[in-house]
PDB file of N, CA and C in Angstrom:
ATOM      1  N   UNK A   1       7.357  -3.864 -11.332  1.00  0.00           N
ATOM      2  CA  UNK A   1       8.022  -2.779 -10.667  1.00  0.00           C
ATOM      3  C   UNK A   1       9.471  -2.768 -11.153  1.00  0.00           C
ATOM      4  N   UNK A   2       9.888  -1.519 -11.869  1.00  0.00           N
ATOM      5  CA  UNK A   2      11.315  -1.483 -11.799  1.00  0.00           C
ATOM      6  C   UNK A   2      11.789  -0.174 -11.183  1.00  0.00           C
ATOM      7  N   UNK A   3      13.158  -0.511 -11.153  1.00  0.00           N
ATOM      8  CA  UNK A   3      14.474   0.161 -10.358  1.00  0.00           C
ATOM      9  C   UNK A   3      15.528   0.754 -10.617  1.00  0.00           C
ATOM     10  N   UNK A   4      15.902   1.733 -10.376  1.00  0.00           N
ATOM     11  CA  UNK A   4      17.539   1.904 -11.116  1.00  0.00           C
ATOM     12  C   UNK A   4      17.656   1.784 -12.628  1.00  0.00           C
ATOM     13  N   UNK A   5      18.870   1.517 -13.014  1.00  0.00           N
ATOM     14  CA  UNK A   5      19.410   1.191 -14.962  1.00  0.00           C
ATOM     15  C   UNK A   5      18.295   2.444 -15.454  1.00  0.00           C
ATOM     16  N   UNK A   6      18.454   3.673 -15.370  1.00  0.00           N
ATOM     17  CA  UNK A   6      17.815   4.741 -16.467  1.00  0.00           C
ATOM     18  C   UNK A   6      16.233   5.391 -16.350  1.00  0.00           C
ATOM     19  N   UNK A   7      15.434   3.858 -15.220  1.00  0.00           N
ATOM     20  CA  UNK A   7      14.267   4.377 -14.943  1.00  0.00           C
ATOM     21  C   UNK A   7      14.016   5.583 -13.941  1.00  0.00           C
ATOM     22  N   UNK A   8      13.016   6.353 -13.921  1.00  0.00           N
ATOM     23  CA  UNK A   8      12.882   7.455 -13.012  1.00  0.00           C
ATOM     24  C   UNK A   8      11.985   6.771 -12.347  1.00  0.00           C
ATOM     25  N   UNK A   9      12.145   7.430 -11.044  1.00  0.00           N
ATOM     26  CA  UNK A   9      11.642   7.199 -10.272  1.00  0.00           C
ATOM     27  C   UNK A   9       9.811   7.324  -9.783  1.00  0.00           C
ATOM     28  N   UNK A  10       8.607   6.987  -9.236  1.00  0.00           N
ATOM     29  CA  UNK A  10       7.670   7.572  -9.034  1.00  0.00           C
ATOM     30  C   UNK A  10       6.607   7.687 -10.265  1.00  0.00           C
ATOM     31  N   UNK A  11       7.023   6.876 -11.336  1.00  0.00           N
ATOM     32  CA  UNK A  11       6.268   6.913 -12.470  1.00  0.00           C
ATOM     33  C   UNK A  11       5.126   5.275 -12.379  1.00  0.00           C
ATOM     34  N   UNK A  12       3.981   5.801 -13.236  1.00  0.00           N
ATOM     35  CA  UNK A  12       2.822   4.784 -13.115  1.00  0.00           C
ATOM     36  C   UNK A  12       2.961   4.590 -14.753  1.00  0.00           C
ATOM     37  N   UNK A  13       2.296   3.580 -15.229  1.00  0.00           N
ATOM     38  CA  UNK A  13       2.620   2.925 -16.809  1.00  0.00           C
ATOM     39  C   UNK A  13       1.381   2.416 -17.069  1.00  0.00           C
ATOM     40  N   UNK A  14       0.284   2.929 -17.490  1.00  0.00           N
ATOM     41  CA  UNK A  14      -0.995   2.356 -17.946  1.00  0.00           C
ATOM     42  C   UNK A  14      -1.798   2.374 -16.793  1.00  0.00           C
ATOM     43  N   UNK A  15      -3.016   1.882 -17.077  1.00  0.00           N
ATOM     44  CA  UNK A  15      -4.003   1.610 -15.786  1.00  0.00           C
ATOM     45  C   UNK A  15      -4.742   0.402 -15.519  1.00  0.00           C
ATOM     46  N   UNK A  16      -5.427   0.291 -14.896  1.00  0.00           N
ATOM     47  CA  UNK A  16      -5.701  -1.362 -14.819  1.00  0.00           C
ATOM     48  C   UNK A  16      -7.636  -0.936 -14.459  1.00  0.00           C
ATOM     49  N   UNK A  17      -8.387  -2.079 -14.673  1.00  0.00           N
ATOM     50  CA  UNK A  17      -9.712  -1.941 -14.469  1.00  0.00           C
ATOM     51  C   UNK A  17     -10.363  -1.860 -13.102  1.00  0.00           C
ATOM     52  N   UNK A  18     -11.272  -1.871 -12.992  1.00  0.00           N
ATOM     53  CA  UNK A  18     -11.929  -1.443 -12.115  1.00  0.00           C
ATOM     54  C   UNK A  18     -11.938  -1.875 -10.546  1.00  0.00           C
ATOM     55  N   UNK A  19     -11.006  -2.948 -11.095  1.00  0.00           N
ATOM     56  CA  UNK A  19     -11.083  -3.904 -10.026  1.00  0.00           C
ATOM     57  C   UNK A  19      -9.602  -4.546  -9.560  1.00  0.00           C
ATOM     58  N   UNK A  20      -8.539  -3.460 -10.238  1.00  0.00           N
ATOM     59  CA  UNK A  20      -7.193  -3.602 -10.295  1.00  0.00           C
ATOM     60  C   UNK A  20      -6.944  -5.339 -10.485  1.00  0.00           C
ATOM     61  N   UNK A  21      -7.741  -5.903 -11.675  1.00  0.00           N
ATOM     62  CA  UNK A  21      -7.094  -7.399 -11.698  1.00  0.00           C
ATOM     63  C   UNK A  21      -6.687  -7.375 -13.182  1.00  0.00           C
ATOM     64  N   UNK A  22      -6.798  -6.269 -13.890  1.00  0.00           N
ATOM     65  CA  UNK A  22      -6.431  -6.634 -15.205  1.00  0.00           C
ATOM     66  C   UNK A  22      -5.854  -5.072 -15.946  1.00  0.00           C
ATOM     67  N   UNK A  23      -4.701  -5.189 -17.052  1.00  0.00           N
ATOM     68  CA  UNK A  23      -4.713  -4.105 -17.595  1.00  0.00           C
ATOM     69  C   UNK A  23      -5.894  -3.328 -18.271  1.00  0.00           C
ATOM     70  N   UNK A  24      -6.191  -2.077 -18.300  1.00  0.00           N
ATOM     71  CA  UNK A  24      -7.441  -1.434 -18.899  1.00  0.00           C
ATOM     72  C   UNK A  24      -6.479  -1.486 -20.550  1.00  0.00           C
ATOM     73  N   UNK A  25      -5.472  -0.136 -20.304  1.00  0.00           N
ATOM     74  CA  UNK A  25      -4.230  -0.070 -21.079  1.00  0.00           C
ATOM     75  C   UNK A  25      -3.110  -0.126 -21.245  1.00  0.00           C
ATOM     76  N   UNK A  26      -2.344   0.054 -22.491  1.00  0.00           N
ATOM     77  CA  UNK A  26      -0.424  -0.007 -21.869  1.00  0.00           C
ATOM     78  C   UNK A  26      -0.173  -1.529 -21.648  1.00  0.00           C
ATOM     79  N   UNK A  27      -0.910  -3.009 -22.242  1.00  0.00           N
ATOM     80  CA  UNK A  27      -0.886  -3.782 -21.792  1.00  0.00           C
ATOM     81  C   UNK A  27       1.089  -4.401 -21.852  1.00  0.00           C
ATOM     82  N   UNK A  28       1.392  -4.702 -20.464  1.00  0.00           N
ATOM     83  CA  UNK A  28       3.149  -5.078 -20.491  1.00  0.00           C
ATOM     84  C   UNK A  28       2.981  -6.536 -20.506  1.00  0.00           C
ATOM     85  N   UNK A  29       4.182  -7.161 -21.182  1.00  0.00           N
ATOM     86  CA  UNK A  29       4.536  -8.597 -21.198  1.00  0.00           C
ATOM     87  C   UNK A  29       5.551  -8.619 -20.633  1.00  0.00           C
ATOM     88  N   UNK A  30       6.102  -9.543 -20.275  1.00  0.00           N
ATOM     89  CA  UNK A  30       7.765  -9.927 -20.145  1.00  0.00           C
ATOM     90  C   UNK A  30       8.840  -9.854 -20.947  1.00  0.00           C
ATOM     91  N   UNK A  31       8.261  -9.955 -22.209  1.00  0.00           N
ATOM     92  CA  UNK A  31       9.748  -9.407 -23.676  1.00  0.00           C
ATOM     93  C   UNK A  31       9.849  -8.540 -23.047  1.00  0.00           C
ATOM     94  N   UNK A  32       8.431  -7.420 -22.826  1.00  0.00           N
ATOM     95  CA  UNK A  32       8.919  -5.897 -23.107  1.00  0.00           C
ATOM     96  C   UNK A  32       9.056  -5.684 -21.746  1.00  0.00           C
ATOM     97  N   UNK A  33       9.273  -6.419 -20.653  1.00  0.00           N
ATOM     98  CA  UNK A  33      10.237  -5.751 -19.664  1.00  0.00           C
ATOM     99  C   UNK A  33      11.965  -6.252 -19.547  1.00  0.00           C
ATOM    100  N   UNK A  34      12.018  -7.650 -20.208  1.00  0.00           N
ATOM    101  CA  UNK A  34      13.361  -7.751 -21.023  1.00  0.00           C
ATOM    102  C   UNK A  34      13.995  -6.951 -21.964  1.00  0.00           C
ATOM    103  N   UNK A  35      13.213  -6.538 -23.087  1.00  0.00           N
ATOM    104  CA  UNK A  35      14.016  -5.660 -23.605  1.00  0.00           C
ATOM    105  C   UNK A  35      14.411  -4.333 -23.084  1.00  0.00           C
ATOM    106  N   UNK A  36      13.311  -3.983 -22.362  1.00  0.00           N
ATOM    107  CA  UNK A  36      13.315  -2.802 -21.794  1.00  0.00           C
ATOM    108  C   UNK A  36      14.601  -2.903 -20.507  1.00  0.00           C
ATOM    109  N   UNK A  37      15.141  -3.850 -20.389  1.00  0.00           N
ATOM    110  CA  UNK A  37      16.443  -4.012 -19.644  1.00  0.00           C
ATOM    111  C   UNK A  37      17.360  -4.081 -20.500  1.00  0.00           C
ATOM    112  N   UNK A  38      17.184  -4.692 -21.707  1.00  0.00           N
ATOM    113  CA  UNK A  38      18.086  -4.803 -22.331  1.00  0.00           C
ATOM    114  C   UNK A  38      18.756  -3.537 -22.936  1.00  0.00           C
ATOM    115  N   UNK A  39      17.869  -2.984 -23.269  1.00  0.00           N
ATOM    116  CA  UNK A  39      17.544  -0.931 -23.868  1.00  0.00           C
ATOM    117  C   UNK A  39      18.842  -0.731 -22.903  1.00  0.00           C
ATOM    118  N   UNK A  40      18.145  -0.485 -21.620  1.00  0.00           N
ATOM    119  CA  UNK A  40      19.042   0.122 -20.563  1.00  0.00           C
ATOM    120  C   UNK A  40      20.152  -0.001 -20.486  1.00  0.00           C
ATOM    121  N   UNK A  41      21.075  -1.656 -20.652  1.00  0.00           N
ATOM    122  CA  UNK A  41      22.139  -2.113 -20.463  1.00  0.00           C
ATOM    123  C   UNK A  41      23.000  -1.602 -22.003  1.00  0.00           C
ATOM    124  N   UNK A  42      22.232  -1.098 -22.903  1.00  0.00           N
ATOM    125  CA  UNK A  42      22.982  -0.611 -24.015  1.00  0.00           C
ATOM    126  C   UNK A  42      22.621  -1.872 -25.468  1.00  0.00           C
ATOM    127  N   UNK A  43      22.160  -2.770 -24.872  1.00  0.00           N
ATOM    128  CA  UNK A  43      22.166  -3.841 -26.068  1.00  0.00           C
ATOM    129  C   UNK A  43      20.837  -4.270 -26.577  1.00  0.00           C
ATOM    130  N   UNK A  44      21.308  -3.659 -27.885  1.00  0.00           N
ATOM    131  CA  UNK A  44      20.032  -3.228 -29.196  1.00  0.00           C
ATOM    132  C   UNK A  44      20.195  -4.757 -30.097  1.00  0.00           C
ATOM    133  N   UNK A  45      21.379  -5.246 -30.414  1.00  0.00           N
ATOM    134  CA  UNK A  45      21.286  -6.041 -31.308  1.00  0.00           C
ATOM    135  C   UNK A  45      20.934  -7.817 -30.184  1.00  0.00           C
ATOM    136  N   UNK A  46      19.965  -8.269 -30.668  1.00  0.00           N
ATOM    137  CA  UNK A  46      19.710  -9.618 -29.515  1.00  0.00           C
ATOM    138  C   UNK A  46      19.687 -10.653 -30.806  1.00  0.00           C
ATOM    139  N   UNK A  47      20.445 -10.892 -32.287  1.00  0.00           N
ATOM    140  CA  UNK A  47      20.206 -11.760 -32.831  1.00  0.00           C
ATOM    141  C   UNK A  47      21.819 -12.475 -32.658  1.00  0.00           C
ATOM    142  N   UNK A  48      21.420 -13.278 -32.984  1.00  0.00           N
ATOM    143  CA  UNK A  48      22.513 -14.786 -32.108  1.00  0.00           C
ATOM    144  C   UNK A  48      22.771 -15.988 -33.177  1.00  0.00           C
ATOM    145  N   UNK A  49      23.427 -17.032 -33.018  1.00  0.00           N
ATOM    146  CA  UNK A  49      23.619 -17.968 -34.475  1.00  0.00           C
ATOM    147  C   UNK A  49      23.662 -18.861 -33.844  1.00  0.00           C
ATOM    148  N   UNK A  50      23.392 -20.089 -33.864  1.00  0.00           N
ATOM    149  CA  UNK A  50      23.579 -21.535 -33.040  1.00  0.00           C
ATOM    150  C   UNK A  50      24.227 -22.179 -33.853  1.00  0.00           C
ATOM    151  N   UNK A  51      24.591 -23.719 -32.806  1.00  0.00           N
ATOM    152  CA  UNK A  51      25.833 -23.934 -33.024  1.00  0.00           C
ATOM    153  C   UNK A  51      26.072 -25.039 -34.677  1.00  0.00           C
ATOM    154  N   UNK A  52      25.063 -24.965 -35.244  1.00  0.00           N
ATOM    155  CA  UNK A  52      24.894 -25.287 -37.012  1.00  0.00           C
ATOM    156  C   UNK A  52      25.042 -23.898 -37.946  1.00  0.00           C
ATOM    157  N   UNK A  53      25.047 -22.823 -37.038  1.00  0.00           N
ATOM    158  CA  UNK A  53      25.747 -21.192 -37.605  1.00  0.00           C
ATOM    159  C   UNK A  53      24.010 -20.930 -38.056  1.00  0.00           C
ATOM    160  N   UNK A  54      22.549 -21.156 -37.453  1.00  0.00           N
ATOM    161  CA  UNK A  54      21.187 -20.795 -38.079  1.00  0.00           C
ATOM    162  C   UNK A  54      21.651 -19.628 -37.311  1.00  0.00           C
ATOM    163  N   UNK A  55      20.865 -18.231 -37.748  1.00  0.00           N
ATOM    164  CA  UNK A  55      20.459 -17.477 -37.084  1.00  0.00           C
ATOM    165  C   UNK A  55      19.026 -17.427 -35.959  1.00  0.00           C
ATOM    166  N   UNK A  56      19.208 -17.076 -35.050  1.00  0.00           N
ATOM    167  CA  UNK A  56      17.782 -17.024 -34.187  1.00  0.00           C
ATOM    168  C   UNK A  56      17.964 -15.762 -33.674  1.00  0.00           C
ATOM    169  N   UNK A  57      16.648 -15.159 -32.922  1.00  0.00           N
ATOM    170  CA  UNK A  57      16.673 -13.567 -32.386  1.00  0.00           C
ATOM    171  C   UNK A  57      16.313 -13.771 -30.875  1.00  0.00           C
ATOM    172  N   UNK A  58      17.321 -13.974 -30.178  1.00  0.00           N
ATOM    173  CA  UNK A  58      17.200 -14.013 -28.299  1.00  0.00           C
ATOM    174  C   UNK A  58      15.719 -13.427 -28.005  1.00  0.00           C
ATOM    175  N   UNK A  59      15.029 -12.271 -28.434  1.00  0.00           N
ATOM    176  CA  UNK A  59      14.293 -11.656 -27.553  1.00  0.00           C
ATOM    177  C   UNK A  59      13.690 -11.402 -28.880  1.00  0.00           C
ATOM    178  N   UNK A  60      12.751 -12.212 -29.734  1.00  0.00           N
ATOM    179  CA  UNK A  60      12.267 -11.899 -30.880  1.00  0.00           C
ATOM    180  C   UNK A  60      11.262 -10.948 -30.588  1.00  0.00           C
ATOM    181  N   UNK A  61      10.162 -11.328 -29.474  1.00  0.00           N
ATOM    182  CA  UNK A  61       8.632 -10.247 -29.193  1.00  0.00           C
ATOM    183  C   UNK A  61       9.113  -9.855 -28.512  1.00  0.00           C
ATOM    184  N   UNK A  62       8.306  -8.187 -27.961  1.00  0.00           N
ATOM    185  CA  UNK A  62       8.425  -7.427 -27.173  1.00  0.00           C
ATOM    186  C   UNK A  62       8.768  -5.758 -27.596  1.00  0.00           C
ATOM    187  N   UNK A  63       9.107  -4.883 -27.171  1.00  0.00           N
ATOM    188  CA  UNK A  63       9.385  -3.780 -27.219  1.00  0.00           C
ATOM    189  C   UNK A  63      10.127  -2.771 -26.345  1.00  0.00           C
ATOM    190  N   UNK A  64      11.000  -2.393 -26.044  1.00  0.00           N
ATOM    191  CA  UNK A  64      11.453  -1.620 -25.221  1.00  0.00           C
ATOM    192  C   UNK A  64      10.143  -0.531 -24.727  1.00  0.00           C
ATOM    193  N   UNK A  65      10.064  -0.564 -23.248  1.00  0.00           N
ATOM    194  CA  UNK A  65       9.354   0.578 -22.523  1.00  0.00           C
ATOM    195  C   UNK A  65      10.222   1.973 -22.456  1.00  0.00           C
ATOM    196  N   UNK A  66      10.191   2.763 -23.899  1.00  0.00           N
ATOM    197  CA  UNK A  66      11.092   3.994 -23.596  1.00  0.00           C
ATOM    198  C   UNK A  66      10.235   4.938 -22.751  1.00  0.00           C
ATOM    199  N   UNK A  67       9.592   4.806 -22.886  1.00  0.00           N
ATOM    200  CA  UNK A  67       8.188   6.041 -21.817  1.00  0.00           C
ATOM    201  C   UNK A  67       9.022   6.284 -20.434  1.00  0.00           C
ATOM    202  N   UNK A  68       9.480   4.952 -20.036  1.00  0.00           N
ATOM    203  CA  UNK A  68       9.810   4.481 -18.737  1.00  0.00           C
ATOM    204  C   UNK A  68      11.198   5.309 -18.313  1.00  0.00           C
ATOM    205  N   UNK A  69      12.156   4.798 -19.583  1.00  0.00           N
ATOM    206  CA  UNK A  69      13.349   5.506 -19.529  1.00  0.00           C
ATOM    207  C   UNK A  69      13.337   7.316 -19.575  1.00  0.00           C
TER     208      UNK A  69
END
């Protein structure tokens, strides 16, 4: 369930089976409700450098839910 940051209100996102215990379609993870916050808050770039200067990518999987926005 989300709230506020860009989402509208009253909207449904895929469907689930017969027995509401599983996605049918539209299957969501947690990246893609992270990024999909992240979208919102304005921040596209999530790659980062640790402290030997490697590059790594904060939020490598996932996808922004623009449907949502």
């Amino acid at each position: 369930m989300l709230a506020g940051g860009g989402i509208q209100g009253g909207q449904t996102y895929g469907t689930s089976d017969k027995h509401a215990g599983y996605p049918a379609d539209q299957r969501v993870t947690p990246s893609d409700i992270a990024k999909t916050v992240y979208h919102a808050m304005g921040i596209h770039d999530l790659s980062a450098t640790d402290n030997q200067n490697r590059p790594y990518n904060l939020q490598e999987h996932g996808r922004p839910l623009l449907e949502l926005l």
